[in-house]
Protein backbone atom coordinates (compact mmCIF):
# COMPACT_ATOMS: atom_id res chain seq x y z
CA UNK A 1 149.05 126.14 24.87
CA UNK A 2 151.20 127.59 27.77
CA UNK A 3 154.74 127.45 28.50
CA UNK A 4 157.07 127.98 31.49
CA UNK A 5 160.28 128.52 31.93
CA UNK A 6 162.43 127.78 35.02
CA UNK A 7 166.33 127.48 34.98
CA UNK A 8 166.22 126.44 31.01
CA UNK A 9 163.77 123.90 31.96
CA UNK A 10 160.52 124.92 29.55
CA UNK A 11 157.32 123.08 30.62
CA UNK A 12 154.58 122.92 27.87
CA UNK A 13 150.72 122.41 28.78
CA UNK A 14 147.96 122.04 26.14
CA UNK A 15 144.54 120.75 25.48
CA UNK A 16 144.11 117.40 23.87
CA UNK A 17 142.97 117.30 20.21
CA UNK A 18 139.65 116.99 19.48
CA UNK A 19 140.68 114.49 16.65
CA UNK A 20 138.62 110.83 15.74
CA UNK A 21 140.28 108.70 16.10
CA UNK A 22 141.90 110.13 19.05
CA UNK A 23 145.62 111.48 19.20
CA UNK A 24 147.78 108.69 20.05
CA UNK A 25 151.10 111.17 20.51
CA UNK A 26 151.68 114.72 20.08
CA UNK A 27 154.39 116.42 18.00
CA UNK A 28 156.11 119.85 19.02
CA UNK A 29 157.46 121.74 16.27
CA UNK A 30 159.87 124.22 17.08
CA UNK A 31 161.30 126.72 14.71
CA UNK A 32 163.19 130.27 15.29
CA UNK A 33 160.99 132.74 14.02
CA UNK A 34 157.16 133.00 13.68
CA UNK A 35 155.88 131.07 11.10
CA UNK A 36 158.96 130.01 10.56
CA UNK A 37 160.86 127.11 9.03
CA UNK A 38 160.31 123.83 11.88
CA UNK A 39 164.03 123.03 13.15
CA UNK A 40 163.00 119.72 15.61
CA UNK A 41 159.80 117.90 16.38
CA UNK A 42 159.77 116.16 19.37
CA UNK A 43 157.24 113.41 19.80
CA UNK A 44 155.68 112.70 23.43
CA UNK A 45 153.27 110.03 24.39
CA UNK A 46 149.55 111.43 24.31
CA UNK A 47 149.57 111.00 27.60
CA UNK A 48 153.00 113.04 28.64
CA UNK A 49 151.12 116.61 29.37
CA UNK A 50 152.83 118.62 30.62
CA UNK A 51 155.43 117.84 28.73
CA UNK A 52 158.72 119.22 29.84
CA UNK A 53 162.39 119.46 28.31
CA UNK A 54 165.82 120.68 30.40
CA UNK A 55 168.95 122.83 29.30
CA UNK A 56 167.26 124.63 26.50
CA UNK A 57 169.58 126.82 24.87
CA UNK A 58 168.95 130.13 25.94
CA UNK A 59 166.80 132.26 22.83
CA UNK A 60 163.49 132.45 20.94
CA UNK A 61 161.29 130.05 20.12
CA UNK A 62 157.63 129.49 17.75
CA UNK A 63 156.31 126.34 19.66
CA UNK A 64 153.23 124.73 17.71
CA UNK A 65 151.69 120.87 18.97
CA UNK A 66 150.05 118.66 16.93
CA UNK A 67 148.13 115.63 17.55
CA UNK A 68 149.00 112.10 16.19
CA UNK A 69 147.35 108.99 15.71
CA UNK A 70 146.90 106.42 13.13
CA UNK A 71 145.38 108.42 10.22
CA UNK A 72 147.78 110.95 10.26
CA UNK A 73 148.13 114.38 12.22
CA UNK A 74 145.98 116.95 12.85
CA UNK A 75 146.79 120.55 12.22
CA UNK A 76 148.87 122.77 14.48
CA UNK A 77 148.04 124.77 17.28
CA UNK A 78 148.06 128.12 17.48
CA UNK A 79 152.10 129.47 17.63
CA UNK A 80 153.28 130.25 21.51
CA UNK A 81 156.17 132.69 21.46
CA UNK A 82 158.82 131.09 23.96
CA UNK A 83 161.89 132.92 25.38
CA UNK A 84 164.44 131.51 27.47
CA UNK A 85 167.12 133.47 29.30
C-alpha cells in the first residue's frame, strides 16, 4: 500500500486481494498507533483505487486494507505509517 498526502487530502493505492471469491469492497482500518486499537473503517467499492479522503485532521495514522466479499474478509495488509501536517 502507498499513501499521499496533499493539503490534508491522503490518497491510498493498493493491490487487489488475491481472495476467491474475489473482493467485492475493501475496508480501511485506521487506528492511532501501530498495531493499535482500529478507530474507523471506511468501506470503498472494490473498484474505488485509489481511494482518496479530504480534510484529514492533521496527525498519525496505522492504515491497514482489507478485502471484502461475500464469505467474509480477508486479512489485513501490511500497516502504512501515515502523517499528515
Amino acid at each position: 500500500m502507498k499513501a499521499s498526502i496533499t493539503n490534508r487530502q491522503v490518497t491510498l493505492t493498493w493491490e487487489l486481494a488475491m481472495q476467491s471469491p474475489a473482493a467485492t469492497s475493501y475496508a480501511v482500518d485506521v487506528a492511532l498507533q501501530p498495531g493499535g486499537e482500529v478507530i474507523a473503517t471506511l468501506a470503498t467499492p472494490a473498484d474505488a483505487t485509489p481511494f482518496s479522503l479530504s480534510n484529514v485532521p492533521p496527525g498519525n495514522y496505522y492504515v491497514r486494507v482489507r478485502g471484502v466479499n461475500a464469505v467474509g474478509s480477508s486479512g489485513p495488509s501490511g500497516e502504512l505509517h501515515v502523517v499528515v501536517h
